[in-house]
Protein backbone atom coordinates (compact mmCIF):
# COMPACT_ATOMS: atom_id res chain seq x y z
CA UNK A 1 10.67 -5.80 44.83
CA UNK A 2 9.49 -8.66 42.54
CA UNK A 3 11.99 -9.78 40.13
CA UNK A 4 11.98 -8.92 36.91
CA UNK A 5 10.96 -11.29 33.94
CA UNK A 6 12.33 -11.61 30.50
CA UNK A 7 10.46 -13.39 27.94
CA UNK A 8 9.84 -12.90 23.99
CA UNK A 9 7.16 -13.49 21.53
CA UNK A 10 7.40 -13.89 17.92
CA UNK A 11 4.90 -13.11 15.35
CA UNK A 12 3.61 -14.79 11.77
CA UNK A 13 5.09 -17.78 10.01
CA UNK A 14 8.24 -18.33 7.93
CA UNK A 15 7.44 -16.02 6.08
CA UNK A 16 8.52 -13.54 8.69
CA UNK A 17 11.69 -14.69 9.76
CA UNK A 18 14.63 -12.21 9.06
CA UNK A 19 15.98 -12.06 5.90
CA UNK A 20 18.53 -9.53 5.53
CA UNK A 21 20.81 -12.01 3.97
CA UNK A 22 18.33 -12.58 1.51
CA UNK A 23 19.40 -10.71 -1.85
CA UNK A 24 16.03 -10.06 -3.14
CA UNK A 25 14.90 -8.84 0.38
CA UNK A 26 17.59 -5.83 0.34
CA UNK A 27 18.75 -4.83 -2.90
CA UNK A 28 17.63 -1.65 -4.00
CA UNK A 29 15.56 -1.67 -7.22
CA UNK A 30 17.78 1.20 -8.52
CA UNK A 31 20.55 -0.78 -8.45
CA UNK A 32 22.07 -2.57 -11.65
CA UNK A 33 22.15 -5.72 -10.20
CA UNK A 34 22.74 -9.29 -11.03
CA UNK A 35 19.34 -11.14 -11.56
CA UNK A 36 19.96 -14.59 -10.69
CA UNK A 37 16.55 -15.48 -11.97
CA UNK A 38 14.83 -14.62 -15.68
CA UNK A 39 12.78 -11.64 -14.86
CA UNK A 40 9.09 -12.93 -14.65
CA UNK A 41 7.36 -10.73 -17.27
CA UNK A 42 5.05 -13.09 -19.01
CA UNK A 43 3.14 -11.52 -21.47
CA UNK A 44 3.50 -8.61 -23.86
CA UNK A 45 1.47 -5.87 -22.01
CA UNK A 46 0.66 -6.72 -18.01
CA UNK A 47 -2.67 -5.23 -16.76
CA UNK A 48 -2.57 -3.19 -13.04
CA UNK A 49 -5.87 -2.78 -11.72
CA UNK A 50 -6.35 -0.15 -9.13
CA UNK A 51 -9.64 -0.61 -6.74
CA UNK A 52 -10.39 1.36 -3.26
CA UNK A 53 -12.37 4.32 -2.51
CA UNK A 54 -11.31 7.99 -2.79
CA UNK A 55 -7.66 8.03 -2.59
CA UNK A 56 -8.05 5.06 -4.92
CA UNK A 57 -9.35 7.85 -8.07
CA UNK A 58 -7.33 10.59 -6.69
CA UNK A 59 -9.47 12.53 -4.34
CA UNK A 60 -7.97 16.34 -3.91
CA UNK A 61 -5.41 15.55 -6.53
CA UNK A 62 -5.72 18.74 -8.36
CA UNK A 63 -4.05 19.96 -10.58
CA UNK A 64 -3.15 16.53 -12.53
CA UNK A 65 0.92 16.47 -13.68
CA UNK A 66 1.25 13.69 -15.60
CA UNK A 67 -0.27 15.03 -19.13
CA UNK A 68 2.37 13.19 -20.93
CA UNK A 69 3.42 9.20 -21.66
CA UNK A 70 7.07 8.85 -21.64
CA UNK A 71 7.11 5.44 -22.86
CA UNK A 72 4.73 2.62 -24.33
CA UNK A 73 2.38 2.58 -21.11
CA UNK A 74 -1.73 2.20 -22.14
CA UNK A 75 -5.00 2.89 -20.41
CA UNK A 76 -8.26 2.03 -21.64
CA UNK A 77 -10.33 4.99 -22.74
CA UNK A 78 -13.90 4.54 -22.52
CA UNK A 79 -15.13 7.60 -24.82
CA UNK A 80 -18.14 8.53 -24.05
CA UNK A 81 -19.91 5.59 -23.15
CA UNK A 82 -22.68 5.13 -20.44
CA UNK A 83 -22.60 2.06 -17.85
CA UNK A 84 -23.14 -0.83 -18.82
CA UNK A 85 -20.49 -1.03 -21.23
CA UNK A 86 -20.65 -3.85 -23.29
CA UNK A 87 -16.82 -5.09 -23.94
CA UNK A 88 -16.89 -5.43 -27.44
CA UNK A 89 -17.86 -1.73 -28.30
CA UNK A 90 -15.81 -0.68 -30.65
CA UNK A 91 -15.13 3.13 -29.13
CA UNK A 92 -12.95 1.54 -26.41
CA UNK A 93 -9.64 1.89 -27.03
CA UNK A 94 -6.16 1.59 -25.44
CA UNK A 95 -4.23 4.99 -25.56
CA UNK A 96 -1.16 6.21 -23.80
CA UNK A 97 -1.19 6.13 -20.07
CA UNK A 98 -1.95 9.94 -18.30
CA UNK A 99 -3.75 11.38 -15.77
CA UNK A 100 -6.34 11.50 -15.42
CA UNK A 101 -6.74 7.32 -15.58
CA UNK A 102 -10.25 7.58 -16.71
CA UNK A 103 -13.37 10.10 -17.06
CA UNK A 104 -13.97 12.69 -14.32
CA UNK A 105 -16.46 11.90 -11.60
CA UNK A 106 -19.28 14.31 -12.52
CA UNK A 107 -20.65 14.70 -9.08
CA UNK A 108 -20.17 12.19 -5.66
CA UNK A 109 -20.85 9.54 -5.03
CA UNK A 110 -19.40 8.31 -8.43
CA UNK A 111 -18.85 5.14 -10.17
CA UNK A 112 -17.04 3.39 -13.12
CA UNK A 113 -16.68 4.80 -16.08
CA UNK A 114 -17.05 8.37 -14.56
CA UNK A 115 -15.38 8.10 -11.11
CA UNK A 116 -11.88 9.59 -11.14
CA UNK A 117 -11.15 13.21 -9.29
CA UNK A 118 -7.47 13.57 -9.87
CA UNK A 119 -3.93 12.35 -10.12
CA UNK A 120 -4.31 8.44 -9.44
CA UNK A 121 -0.82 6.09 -8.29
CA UNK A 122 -1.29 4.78 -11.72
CA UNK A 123 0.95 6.84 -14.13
CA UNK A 124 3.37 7.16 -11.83
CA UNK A 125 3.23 3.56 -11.24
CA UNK A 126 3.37 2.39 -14.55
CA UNK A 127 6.64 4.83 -15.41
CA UNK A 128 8.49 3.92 -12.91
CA UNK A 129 8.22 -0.02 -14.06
CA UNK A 130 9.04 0.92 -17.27
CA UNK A 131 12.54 2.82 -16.32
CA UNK A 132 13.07 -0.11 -13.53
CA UNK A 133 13.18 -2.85 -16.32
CA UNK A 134 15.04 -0.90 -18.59
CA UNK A 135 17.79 0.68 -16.40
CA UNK A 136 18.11 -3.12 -14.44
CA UNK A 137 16.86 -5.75 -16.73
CA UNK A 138 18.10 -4.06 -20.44
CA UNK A 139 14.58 -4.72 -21.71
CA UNK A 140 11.32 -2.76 -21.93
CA UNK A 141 8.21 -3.07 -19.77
CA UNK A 142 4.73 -1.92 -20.97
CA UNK A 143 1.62 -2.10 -18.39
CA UNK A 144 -1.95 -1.15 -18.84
CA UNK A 145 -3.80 0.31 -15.76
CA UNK A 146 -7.17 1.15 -15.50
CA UNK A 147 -9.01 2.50 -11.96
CA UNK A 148 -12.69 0.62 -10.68
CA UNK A 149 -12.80 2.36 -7.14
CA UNK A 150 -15.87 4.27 -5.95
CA UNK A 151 -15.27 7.43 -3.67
CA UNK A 152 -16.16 7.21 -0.45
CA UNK A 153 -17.48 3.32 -0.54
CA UNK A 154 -16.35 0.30 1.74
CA UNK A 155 -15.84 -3.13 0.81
CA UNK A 156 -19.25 -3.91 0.55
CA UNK A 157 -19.74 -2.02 -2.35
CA UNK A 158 -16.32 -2.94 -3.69
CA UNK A 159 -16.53 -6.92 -3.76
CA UNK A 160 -18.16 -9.22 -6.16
CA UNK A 161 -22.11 -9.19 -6.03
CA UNK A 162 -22.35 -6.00 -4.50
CA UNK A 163 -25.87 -4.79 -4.06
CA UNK A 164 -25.71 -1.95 -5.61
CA UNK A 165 -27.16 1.79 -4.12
CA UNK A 166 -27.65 4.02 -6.81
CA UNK A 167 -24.69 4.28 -8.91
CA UNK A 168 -22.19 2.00 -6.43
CA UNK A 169 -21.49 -1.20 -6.08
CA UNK A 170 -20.39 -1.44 -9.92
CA UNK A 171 -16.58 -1.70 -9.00
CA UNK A 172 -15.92 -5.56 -9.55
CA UNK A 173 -17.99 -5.91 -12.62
CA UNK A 174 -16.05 -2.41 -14.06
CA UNK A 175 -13.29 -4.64 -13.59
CA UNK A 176 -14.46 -7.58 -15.32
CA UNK A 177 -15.75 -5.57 -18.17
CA UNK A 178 -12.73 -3.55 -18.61
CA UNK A 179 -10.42 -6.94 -18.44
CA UNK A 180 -12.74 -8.48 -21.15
CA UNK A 181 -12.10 -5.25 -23.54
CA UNK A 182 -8.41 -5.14 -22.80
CA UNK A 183 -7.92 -8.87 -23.24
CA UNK A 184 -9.67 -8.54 -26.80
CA UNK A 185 -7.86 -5.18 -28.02
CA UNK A 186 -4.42 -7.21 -26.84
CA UNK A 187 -4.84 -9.87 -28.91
CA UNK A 188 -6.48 -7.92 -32.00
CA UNK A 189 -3.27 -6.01 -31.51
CA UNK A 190 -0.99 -9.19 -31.30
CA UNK A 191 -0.20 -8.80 -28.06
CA UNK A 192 -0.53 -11.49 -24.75
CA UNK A 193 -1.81 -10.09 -22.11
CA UNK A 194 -2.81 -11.20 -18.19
CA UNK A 195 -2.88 -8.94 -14.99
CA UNK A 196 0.13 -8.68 -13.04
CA UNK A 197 -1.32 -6.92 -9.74
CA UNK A 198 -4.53 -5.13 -8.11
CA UNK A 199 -3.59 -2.40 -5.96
CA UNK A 200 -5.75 -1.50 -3.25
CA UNK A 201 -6.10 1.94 -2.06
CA UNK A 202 -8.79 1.63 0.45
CA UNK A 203 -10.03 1.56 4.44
CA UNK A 204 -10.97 4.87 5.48
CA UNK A 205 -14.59 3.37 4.91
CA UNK A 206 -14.00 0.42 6.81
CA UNK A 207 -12.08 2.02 9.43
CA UNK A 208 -13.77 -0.21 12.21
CA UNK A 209 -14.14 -3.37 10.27
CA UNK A 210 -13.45 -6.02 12.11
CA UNK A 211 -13.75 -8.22 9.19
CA UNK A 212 -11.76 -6.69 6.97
CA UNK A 213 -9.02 -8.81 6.57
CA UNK A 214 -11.53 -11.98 5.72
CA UNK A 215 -12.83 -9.68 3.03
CA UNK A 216 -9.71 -8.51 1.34
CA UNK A 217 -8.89 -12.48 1.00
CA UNK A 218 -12.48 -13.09 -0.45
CA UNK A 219 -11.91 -10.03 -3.02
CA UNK A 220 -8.75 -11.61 -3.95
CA UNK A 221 -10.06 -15.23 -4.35
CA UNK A 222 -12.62 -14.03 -6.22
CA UNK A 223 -10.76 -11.99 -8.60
CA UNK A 224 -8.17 -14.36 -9.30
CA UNK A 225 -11.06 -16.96 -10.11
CA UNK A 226 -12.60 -14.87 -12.24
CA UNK A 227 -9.74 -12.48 -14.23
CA UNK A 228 -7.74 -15.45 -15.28
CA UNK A 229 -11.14 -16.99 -16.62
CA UNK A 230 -11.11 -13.84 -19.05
CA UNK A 231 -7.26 -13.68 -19.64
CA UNK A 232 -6.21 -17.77 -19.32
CA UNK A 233 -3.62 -16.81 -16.93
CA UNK A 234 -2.02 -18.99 -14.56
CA UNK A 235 -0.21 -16.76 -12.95
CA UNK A 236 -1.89 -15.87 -9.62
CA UNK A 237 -2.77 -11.62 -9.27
CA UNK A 238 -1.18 -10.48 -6.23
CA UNK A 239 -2.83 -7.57 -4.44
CA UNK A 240 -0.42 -4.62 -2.94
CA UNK A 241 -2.25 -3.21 -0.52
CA UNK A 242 -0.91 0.27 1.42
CA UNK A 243 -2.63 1.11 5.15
CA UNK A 244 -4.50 4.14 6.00
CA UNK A 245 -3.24 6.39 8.23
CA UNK A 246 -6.38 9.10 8.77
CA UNK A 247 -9.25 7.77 9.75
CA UNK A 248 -10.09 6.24 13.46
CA UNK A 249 -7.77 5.01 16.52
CA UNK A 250 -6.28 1.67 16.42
CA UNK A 251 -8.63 0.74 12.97
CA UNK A 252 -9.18 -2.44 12.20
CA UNK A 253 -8.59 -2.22 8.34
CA UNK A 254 -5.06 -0.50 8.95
CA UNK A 255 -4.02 -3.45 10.75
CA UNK A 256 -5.66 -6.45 8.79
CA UNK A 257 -3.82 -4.02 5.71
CA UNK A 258 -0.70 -5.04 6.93
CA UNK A 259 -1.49 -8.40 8.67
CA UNK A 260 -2.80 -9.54 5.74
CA UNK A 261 0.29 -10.23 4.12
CA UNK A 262 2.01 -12.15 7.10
CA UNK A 263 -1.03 -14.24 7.05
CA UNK A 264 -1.13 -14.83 3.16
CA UNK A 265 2.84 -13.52 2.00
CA UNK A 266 2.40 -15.84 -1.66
CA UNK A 267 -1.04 -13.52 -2.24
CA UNK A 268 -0.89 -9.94 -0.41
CA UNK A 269 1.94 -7.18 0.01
CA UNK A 270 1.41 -4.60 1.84
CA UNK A 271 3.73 -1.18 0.54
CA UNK A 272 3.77 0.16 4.22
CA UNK A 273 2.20 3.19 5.17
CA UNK A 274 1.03 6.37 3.64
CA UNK A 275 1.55 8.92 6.44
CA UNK A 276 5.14 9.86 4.83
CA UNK A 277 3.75 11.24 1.81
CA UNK A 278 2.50 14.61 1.44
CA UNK A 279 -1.35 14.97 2.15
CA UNK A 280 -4.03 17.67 1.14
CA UNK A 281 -5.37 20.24 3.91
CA UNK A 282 -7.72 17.90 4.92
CA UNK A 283 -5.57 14.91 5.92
CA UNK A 284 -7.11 12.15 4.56
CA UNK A 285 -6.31 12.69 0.82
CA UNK A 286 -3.15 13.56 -0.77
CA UNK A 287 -1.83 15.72 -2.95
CA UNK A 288 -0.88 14.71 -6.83
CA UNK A 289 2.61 14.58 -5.74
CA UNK A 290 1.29 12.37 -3.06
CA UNK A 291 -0.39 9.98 -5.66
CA UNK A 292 2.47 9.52 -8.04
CA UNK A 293 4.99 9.02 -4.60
CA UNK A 294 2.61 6.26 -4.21
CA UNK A 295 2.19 4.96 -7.62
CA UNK A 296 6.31 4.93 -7.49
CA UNK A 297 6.09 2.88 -4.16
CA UNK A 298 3.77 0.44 -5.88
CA UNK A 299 5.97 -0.01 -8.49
CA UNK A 300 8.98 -0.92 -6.47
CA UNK A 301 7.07 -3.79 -4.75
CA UNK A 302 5.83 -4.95 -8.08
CA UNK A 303 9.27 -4.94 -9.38
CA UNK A 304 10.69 -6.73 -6.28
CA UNK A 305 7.59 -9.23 -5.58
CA UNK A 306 6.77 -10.03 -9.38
CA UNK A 307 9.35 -9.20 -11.72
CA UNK A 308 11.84 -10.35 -10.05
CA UNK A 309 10.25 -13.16 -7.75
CA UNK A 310 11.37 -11.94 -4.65
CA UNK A 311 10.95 -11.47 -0.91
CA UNK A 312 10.05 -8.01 -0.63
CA UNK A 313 8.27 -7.50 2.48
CA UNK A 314 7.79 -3.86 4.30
CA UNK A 315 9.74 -2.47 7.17
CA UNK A 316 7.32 -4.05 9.99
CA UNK A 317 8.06 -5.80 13.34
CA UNK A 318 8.70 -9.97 13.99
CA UNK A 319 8.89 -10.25 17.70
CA UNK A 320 8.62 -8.43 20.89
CA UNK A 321 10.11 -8.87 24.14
CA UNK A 322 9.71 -7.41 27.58
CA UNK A 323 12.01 -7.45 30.26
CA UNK A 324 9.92 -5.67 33.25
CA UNK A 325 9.94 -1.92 31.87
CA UNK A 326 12.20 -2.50 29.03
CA UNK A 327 10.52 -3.72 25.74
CA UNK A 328 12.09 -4.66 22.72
CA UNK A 329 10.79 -5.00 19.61
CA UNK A 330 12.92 -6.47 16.23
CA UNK A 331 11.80 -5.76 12.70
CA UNK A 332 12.57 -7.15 9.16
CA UNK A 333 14.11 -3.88 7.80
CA UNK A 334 14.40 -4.02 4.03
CA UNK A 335 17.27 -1.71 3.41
CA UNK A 336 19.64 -1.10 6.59
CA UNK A 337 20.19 0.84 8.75
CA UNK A 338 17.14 1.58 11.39
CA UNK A 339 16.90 5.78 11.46
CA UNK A 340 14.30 8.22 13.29
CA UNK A 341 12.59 10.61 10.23
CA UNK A 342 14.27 13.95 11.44
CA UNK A 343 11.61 16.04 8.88
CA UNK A 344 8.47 15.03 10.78
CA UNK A 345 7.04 16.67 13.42
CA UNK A 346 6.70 14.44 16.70
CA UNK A 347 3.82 12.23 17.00
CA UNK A 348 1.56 12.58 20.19
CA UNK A 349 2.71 16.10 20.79
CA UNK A 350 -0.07 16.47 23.17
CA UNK A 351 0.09 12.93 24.74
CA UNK A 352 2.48 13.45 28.01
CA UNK A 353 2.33 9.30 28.35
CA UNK A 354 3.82 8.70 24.62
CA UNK A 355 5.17 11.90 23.97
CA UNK A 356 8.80 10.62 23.51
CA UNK A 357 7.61 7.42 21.79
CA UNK A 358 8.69 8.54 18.65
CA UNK A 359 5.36 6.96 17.16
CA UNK A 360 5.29 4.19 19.68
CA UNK A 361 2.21 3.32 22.17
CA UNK A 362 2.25 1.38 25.42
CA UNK A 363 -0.98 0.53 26.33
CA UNK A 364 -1.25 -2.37 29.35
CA UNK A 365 -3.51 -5.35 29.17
CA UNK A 366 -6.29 -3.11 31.23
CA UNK A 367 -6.01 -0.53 28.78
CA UNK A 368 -4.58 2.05 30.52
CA UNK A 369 -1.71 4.35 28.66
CA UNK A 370 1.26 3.64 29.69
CA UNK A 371 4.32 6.44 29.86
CA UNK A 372 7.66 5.77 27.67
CA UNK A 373 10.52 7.56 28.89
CA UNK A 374 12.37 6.86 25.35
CA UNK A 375 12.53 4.72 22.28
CA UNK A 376 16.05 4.12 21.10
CA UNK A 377 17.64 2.22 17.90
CA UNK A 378 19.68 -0.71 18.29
CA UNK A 379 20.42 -2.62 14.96
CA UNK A 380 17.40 -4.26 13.43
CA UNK A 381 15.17 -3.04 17.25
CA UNK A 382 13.63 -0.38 19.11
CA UNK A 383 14.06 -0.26 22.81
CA UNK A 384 11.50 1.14 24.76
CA UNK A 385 11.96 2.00 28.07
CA UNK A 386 9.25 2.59 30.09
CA UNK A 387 8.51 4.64 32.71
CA UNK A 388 7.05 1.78 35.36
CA UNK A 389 6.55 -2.15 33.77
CA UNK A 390 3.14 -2.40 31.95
CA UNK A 391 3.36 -5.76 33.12
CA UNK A 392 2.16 -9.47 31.13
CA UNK A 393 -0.13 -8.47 28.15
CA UNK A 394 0.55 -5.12 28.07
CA UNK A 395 0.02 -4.15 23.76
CA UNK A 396 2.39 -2.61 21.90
CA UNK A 397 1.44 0.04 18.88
CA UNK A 398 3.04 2.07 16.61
CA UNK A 399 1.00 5.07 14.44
CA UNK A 400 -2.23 3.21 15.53
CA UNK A 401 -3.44 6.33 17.81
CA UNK A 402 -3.94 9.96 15.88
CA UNK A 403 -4.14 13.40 17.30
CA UNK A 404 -6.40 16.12 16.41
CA UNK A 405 -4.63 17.83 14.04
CA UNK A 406 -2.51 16.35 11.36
CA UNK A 407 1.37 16.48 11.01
CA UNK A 408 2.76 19.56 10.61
CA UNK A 409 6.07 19.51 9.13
CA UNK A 410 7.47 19.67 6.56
CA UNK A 411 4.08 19.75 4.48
CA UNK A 412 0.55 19.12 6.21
CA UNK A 413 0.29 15.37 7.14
CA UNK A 414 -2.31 12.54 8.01
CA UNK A 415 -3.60 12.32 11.77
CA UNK A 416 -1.47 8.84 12.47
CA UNK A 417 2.33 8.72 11.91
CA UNK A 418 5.73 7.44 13.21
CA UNK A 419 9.29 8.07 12.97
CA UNK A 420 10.95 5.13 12.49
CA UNK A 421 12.26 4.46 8.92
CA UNK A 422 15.13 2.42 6.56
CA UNK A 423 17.69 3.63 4.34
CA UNK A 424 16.25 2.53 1.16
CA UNK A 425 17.90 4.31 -1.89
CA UNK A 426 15.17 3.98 -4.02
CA UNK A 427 14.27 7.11 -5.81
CA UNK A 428 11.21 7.53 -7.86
CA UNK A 429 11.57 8.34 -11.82
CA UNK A 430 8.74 10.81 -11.60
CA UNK A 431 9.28 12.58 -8.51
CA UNK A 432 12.79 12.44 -8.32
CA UNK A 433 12.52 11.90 -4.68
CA UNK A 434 13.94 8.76 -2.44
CA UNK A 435 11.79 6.94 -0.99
CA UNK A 436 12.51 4.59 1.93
CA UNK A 437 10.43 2.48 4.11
CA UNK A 438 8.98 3.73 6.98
CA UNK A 439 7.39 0.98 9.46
CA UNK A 440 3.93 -0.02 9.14
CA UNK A 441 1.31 0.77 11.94
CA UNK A 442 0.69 -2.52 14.30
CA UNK A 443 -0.44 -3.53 17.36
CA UNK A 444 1.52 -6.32 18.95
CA UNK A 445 1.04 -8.25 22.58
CA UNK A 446 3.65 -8.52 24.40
CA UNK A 447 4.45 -11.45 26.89
């Protein structure tokens, strides 16, 4: 028998490198805790813009729940008016932040200023903020949200200079005309303004993009080039990006939605996966209570990463290691302990080789699937043990491969999903529900 190696590979840059120590990296946003830096909320009202595609305007989100504005949070209303909007019209207003975040899509495809279908992240989003800085930080927190995504659209219709085809390819210039009017009603109302954050809701589109990750950084450049030229901002935008979870085996734009912030952790964060949250029948687009589960996930990042300039980073691997049929892989975990999701069906349930993965995929460097016997916690890793050694090269996944049908318990589910989660606390001041992290989907090479 040959011997058996051992060797280890680590992923990323600094910014990757544990941190449980860290205060900012595990402290639940719930908690009344002692800031040890002033809370970075710069301006009177802080714009959230939300781009993407369909789950982006709340695809299947019907009925809409969140008639009501608890607190101070605006939207811009855009009456009646037909694209192009000129800024300075006087019929747009800012009113109180519901659902829906802007005028129904008459008909698909859709764009900006008729393009939302349902329940969007963004009320949900902006409440919990509001009840985070004012249960934590004694002090109130107003945000302004409004929604440029186009159903069923990729990037290309998405980034600046878009050619457009029929009524897409308006989404960046919605945003720069809705900043402009915001930016003016602020300040005729006395109040600073800049943006705090772009969430992106996107990559079913661009499921086999290979370039998706370059253009996610080229969206970002260009939007922080050309926002703070309307607001005068310094502050740089971050984008929160969350992965999709539906739409084609190991997907290019799920990954790069999560690599994208270990390659670029001062300008992306991704909020982890969406495959925990509850989904419509179809499986690609969730419920409202899905959106606003969201919206309350975005918020806690915000309030981590921005607010409180910290090092909030998902529950997602930093090395792997394989010792002949034995692999090992450690993650940053933001809120200890490492626990298997015991209300989730079990992924592959047709797929003898990864069957008792728990989520997890051996493939080996030829590509064939290789069988795990078991995948077992062991403080901040996962062992896998293997049923033969998949040998040097052999790629590790997690949630990266779907089945045919979606996840059935304990409400209907997306096509791609793991187990593996944290303890967070964090419960959402909408939903009323906790919400911790549950580990990204990757695809790792292992030595």
């Amino acid at each position: 028998m040959a011997p058996r190696t051992r060797a280890g590979l680590s992923i990323g840059t600094a910014a990757l490198a544990l941190s449980s120590a860290l205060f900012f990296g595990c402290a639940s946003p719930n908690d009344k805790v002692h800031v040890t830096k002033a809370p970075n909320i710069p301006w009177d009202w802080s714009g959230i813009i939300g781009t993407g595609q369909s789950l982006s305007v709340g695809a299947q989100g019907q009925p809409v729940v969140l008639k009501s504005q608890p607190y101070g949070n605006l939207k811009l209303s855009t009456g009646n008016l037909p694209w192009p909007i000129d800024p300075r019209d006087a019929n747009l207003a800012l009113v109180p932040l519901v659902e829906p975040v802007g005028r129904h899509a008459p008909d698909y495809p859709s764009s900006w200023p008729e393009n939302i279908d349902g329940e969007t992240p963004h009320s949900a989003m902006g409440n919990q903020l509001t009840a985070l800085a004012r249960a934590n930080l004694g002090r109130d927190f107003t945000s302004v949200h409004f929604a440029v995504g186009e159903s069923g659209q990729g990037m290309v219709f998405l980034k600046k200079n878009a050619v457009p085809k029929g009524v897409n390819g308006r989404s960046y210039e919605a945003a720069m005309i809705a900043t402009k009017a915001v930016t003016r009603l602020a300040r005729a109302a006395g109040k600073s303004y800049g943006v705090g954050a772009i969430i992106v809701t996107h990559g079913e589109s661009d499921a086999g993009n290979k370039h998706y990750e370059g253009e996610l950084r080229r969206l970002w450049k260009d939007y922080n080039t050309d926002l703070a030229a309307v607001t005068g901002q310094r502050q740089a935008i971050p984008m929160i990006v969350s992965q999709q979870n539906s739409c084609a085996d190991n997907s290019p734009s799920t990954l790069a939605a999560w690599k994208i912030g270990v390659d670029y952790p001062a300008d992306f964060v991704c909020s982890g996966p969406k495959y925990q949250y509850p989904y419509a029948h179809d499986g690609v687009h969730l419920t409202a209570e899905g959106y606003e589960l969201l919206g309350e996930k975005y918020a806690e990042v915000y309030y981590q990463r921005v607010i409180l300039r910290g090092d909030w980073r998902p529950l997602q691997p930093t090395s792997v290691e394989r010792d002949g049929g034995v692999i090992t892989v450690h993650f940053h975990v933001p809120a200890p302990p490492l626990t298997w999701e015991a209300a989730f069906s079990l992924p592959h349930p047709s797929e003898a080789q990864w069957g008792q993965g728990k989520g997890f995929e051996i493939t080996s460097a030829a590509g064939s699937r290789v069988p795990i016997a078991s995948a077992a916690i062991d403080g901040d890793a996962v062992v896998i043990t293997c049923a033969a050694d998949p040998g040097a090269g052999c790629r590790v996944g997690y949630a990266m491969n779907g089945e045919k049908v979606a996840m059935a318990a304990p409400y209907g589910g997306t096509f791609r999903w793991g187990l593996l989660r944290d303890s967070d606390p964090f419960t959402g001041a909408t939903t009323g529900k906790t919400q911790p992290n549950y580990c990204v989907a990757f695809e790792l090479t292992s030595p």
